[in-house]
PDB file of N, CA and C in Angstrom:
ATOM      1  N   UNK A   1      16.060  13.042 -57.741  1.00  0.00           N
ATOM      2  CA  UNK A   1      16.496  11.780 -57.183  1.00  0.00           C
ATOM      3  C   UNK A   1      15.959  11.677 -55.748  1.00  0.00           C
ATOM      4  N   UNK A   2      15.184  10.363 -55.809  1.00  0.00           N
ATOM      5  CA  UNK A   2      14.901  10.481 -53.848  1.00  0.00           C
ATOM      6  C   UNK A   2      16.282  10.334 -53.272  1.00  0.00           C
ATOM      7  N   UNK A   3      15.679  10.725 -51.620  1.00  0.00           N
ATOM      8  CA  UNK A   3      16.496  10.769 -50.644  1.00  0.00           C
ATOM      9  C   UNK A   3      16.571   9.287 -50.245  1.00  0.00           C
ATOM     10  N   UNK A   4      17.792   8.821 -49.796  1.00  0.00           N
ATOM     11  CA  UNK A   4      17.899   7.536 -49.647  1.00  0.00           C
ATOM     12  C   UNK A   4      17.299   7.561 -47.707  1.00  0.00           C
ATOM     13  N   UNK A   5      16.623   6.111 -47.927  1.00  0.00           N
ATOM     14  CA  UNK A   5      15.827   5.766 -46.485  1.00  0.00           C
ATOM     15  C   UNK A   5      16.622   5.933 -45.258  1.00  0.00           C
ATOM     16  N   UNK A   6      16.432   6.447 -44.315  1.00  0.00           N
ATOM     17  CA  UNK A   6      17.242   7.044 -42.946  1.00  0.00           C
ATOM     18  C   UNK A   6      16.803   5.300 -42.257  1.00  0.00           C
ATOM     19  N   UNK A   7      18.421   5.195 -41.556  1.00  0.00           N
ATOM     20  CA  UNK A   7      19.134   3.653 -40.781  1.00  0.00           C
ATOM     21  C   UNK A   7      17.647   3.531 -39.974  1.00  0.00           C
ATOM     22  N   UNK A   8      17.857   2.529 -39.249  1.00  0.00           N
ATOM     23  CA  UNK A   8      17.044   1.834 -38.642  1.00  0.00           C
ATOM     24  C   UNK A   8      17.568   2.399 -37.111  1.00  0.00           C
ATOM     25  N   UNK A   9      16.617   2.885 -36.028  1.00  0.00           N
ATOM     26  CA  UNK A   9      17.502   2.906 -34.881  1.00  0.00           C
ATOM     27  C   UNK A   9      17.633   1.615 -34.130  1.00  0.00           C
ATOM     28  N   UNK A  10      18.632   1.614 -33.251  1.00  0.00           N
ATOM     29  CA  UNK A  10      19.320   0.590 -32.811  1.00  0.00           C
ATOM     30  C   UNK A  10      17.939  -0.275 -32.035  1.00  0.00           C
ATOM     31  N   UNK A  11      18.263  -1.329 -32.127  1.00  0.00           N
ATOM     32  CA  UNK A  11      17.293  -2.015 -30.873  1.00  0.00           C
ATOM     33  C   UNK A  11      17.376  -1.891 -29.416  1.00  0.00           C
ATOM     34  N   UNK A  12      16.212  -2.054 -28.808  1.00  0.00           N
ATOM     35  CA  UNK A  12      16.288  -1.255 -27.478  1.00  0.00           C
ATOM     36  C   UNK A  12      17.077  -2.916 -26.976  1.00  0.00           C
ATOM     37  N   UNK A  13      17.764  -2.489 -25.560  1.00  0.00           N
ATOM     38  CA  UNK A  13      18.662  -3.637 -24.823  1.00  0.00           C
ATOM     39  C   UNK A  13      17.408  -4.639 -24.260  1.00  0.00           C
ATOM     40  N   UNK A  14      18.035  -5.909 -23.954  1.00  0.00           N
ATOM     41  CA  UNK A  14      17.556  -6.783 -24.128  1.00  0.00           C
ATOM     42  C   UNK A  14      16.937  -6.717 -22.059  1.00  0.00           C
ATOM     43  N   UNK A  15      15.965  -7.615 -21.887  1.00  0.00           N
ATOM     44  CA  UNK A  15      15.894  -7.243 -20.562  1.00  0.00           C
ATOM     45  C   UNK A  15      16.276  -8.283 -19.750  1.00  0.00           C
ATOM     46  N   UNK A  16      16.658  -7.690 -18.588  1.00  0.00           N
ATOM     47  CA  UNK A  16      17.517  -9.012 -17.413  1.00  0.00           C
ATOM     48  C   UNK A  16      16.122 -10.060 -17.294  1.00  0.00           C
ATOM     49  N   UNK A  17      17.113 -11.248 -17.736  1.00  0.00           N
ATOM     50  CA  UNK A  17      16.546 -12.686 -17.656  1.00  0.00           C
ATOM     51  C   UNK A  17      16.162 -13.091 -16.570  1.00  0.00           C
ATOM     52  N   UNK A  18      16.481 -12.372 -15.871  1.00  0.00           N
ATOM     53  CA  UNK A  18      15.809 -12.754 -13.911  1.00  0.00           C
ATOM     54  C   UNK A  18      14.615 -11.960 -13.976  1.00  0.00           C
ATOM     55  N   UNK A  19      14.440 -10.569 -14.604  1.00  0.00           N
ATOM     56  CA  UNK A  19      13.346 -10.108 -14.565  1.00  0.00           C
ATOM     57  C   UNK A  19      12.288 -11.047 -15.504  1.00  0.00           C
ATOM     58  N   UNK A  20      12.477 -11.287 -16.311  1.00  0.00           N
ATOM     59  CA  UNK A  20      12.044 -12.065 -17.451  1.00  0.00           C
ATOM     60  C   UNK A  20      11.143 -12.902 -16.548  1.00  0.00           C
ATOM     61  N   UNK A  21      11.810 -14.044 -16.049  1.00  0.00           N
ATOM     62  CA  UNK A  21      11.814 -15.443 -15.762  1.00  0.00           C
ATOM     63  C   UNK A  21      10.791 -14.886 -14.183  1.00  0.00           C
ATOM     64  N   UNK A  22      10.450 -13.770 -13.485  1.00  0.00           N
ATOM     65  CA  UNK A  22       9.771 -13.282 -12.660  1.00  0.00           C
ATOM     66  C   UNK A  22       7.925 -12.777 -13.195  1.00  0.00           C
ATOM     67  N   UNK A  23       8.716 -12.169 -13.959  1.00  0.00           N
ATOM     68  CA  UNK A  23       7.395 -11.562 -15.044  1.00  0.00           C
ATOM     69  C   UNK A  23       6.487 -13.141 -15.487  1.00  0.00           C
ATOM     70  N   UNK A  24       7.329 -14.033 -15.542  1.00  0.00           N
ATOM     71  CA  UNK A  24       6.720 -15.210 -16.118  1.00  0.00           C
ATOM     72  C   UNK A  24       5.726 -16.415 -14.866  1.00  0.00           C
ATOM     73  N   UNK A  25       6.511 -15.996 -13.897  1.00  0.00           N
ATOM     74  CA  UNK A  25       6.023 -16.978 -12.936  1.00  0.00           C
ATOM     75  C   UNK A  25       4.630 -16.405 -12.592  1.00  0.00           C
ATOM     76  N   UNK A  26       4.620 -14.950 -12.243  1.00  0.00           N
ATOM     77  CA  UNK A  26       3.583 -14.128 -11.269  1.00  0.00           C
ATOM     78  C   UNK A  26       2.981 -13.930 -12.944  1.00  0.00           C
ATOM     79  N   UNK A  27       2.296 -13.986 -14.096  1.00  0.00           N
ATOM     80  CA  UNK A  27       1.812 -13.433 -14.750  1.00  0.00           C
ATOM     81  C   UNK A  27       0.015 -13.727 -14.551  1.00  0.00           C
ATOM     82  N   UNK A  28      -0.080 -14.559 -13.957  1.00  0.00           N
ATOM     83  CA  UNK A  28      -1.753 -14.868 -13.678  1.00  0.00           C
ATOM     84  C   UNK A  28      -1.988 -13.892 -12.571  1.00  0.00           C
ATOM     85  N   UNK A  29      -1.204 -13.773 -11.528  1.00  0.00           N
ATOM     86  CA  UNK A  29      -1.252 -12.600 -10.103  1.00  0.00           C
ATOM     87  C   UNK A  29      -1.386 -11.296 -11.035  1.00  0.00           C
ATOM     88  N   UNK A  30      -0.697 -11.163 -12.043  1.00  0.00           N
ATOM     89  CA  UNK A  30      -0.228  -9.674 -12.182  1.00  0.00           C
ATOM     90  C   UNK A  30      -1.643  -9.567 -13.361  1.00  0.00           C
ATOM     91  N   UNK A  31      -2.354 -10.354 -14.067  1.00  0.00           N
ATOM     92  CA  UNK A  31      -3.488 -10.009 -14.725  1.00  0.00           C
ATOM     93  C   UNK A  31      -4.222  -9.956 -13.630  1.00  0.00           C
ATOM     94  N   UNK A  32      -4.646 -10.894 -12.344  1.00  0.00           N
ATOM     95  CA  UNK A  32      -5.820 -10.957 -11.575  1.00  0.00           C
ATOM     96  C   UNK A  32      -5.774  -9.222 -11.105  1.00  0.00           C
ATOM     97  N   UNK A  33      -4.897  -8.876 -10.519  1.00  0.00           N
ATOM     98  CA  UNK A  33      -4.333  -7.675  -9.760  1.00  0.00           C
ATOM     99  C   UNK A  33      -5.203  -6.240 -11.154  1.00  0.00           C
ATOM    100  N   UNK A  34      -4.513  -6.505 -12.208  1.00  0.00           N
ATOM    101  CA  UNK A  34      -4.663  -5.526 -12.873  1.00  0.00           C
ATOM    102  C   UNK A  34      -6.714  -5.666 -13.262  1.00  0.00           C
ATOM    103  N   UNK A  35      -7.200  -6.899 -13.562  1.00  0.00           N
ATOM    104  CA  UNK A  35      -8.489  -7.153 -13.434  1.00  0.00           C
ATOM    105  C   UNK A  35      -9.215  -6.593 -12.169  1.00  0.00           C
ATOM    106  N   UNK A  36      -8.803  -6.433 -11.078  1.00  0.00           N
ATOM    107  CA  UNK A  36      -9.439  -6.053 -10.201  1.00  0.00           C
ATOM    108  C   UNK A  36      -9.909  -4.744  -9.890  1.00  0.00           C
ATOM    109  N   UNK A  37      -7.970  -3.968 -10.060  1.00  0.00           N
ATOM    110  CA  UNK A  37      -7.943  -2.552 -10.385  1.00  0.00           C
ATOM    111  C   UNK A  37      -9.116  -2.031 -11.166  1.00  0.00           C
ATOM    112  N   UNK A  38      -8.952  -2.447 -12.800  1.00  0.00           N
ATOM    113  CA  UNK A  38      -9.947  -2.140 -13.622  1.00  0.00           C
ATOM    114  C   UNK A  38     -11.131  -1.765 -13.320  1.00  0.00           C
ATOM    115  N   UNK A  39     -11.786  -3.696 -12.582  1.00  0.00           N
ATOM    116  CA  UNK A  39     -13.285  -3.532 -11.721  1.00  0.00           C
ATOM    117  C   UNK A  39     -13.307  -2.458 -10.982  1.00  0.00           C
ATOM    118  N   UNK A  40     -12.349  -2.320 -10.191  1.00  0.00           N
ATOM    119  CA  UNK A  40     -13.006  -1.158  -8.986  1.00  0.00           C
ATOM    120  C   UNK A  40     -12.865  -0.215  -9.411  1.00  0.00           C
ATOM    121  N   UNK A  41     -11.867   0.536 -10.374  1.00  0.00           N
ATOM    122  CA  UNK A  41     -12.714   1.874 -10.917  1.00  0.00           C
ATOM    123  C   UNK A  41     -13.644   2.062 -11.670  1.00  0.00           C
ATOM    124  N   UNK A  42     -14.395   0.710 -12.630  1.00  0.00           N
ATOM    125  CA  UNK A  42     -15.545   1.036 -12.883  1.00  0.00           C
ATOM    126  C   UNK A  42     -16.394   0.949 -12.410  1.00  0.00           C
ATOM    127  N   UNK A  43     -16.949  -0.038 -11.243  1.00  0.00           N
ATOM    128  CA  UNK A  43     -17.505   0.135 -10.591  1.00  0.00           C
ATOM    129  C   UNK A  43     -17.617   1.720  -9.611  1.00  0.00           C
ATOM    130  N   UNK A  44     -16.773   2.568  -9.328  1.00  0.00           N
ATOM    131  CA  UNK A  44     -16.747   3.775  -8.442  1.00  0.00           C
ATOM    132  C   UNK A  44     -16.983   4.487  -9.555  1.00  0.00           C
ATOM    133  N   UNK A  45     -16.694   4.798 -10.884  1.00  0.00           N
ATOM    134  CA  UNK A  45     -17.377   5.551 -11.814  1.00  0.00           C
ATOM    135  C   UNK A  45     -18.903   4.986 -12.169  1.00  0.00           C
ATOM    136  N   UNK A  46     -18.968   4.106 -11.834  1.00  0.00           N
ATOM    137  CA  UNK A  46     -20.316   4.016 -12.251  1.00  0.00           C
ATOM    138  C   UNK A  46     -21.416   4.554 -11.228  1.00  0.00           C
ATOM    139  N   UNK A  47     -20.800   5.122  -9.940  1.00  0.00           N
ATOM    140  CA  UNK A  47     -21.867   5.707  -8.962  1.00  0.00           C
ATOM    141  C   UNK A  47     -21.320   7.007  -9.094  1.00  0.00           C
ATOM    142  N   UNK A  48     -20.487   7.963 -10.041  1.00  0.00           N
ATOM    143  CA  UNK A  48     -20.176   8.851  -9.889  1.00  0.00           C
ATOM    144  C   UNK A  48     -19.042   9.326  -9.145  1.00  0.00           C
ATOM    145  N   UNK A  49     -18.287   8.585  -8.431  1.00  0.00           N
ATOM    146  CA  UNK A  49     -17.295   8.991  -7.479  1.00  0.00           C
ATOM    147  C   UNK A  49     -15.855   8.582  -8.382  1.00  0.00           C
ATOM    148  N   UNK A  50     -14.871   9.145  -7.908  1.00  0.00           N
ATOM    149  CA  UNK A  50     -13.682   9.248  -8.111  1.00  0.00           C
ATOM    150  C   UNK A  50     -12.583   9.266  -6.628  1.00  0.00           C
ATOM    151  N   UNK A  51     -13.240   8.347  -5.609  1.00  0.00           N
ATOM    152  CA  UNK A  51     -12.388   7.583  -4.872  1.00  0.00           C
ATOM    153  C   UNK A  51     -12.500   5.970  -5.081  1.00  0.00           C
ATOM    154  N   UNK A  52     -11.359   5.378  -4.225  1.00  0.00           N
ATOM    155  CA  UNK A  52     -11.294   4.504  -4.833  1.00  0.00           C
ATOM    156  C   UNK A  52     -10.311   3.702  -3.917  1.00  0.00           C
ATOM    157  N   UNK A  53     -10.876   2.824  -2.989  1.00  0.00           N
ATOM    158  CA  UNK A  53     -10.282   2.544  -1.329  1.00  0.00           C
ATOM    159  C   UNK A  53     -10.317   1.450  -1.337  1.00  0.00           C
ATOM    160  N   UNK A  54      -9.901   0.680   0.125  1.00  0.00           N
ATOM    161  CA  UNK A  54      -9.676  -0.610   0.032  1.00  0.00           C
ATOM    162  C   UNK A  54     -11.142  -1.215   0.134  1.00  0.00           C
ATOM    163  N   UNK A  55     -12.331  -0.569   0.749  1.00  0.00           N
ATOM    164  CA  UNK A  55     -13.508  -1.215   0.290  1.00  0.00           C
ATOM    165  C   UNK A  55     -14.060  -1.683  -1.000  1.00  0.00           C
ATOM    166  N   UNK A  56     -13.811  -0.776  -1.672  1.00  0.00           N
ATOM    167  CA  UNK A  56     -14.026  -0.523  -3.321  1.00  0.00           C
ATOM    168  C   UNK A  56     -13.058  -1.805  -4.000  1.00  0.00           C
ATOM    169  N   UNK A  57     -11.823  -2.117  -3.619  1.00  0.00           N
ATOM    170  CA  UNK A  57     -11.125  -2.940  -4.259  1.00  0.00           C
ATOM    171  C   UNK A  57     -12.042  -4.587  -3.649  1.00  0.00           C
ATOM    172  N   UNK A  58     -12.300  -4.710  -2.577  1.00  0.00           N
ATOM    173  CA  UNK A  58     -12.936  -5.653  -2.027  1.00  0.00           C
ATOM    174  C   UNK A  58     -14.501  -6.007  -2.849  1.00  0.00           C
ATOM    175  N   UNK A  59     -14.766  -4.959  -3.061  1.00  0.00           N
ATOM    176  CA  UNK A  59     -16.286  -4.949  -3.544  1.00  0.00           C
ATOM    177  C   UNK A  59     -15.474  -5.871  -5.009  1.00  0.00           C
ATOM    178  N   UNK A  60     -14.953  -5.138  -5.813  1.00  0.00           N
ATOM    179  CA  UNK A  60     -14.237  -5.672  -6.798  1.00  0.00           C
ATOM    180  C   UNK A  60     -14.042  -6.887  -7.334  1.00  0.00           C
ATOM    181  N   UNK A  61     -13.020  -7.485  -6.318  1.00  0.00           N
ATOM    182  CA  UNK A  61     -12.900  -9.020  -6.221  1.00  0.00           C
ATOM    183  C   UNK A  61     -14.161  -9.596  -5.590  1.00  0.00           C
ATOM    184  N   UNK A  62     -15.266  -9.228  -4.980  1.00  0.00           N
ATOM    185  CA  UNK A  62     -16.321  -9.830  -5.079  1.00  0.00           C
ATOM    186  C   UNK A  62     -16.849 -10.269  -6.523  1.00  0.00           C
ATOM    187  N   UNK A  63     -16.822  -9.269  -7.104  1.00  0.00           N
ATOM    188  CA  UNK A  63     -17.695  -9.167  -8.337  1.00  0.00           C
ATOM    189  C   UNK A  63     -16.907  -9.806  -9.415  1.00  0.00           C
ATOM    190  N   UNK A  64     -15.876  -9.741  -9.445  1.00  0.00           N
ATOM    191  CA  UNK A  64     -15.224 -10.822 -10.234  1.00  0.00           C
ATOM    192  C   UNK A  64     -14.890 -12.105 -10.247  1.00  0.00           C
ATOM    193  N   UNK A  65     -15.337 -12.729  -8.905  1.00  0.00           N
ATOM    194  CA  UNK A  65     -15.823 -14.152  -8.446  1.00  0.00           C
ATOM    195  C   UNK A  65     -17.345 -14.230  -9.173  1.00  0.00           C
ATOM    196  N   UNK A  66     -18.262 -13.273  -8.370  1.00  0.00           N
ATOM    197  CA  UNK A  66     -19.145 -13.528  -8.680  1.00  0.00           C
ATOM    198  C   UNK A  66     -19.850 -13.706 -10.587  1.00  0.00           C
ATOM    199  N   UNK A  67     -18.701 -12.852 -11.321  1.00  0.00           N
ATOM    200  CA  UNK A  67     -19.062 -13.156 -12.862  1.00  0.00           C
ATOM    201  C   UNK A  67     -18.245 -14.334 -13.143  1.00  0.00           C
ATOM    202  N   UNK A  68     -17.577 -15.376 -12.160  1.00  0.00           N
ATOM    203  CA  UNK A  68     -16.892 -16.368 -12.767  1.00  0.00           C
ATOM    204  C   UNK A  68     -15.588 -15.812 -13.385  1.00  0.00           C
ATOM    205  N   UNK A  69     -14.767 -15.248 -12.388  1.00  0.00           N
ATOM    206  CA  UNK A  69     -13.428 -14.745 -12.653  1.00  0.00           C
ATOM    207  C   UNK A  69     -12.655 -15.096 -11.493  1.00  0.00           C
ATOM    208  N   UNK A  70     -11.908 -16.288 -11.593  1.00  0.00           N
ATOM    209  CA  UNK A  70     -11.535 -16.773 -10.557  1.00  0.00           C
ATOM    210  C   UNK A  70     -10.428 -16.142 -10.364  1.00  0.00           C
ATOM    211  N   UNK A  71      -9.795 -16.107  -8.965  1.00  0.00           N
ATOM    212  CA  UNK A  71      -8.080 -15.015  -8.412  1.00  0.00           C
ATOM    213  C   UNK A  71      -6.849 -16.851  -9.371  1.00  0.00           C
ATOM    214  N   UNK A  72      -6.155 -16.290  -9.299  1.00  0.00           N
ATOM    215  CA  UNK A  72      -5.395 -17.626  -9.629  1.00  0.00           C
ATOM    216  C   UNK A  72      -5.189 -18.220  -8.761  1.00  0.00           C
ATOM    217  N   UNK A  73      -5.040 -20.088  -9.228  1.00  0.00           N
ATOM    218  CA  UNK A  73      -4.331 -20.823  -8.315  1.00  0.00           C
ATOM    219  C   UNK A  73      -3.217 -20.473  -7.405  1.00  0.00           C
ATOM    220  N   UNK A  74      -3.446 -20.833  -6.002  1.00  0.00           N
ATOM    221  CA  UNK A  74      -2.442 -20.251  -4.893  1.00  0.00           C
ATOM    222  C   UNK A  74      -1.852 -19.159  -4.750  1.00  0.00           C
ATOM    223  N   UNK A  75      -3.296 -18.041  -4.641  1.00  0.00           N
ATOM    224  CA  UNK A  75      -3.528 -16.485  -4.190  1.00  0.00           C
ATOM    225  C   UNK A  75      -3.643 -16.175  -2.884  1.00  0.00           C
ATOM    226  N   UNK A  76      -2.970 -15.695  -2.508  1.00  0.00           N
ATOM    227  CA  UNK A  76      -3.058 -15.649  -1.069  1.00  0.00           C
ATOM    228  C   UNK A  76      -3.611 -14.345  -0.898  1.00  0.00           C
ATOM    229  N   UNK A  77      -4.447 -14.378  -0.434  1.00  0.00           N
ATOM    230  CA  UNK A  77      -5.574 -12.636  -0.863  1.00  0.00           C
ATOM    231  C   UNK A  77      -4.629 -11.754   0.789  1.00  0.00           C
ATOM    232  N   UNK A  78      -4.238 -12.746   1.823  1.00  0.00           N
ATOM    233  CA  UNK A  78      -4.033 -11.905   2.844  1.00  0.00           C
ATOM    234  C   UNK A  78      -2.166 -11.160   2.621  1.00  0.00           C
ATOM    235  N   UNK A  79      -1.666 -11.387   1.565  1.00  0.00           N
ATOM    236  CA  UNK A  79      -0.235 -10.650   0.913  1.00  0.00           C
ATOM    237  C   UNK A  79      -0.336  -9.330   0.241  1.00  0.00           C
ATOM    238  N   UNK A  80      -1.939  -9.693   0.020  1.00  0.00           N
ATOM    239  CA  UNK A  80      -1.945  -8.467  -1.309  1.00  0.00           C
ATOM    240  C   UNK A  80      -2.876  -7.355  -0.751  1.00  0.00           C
TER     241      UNK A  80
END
């Protein structure tokens, strides 16, 4: 006789709706941010290095203008 299927575990808790409703406003900042990151470590792996500074992040957001990757509407580059 099979073994009967083991319960389902519980669902994880639900998350605070203020965080929610935050996550939602900044979500174009929080892709541009993470797009940039990305760029600048491939760009610093691509010359071999494994630093990775505020020049390098600058070079970055160059280069992601320059392929037509715009920062989002009302970025204030001097916050970040």
């Amino acid at each position: 006789m099979p073994k009967p299927r083991p319960s389902r575990p519980p669902a994880p808790p639900r998350a605070d709706p203020e965080l929610v409703r935050l996550v939602r406003e900044n979500w174009a900042l929080i892709r541009w941010k993470e797009a940039v990151n990305n760029e600048a470590w491939r760009l610093v792996r691509a010359v071999g290095s494994n630093r990775c500074g505020p020049e390098q992040y600058d070079a970055a957001r160059r280069s992601l203008v320059d392929q037509g990757i715009q920062p989002p509407p009302g970025y204030d580059e001097s916050r970040y």
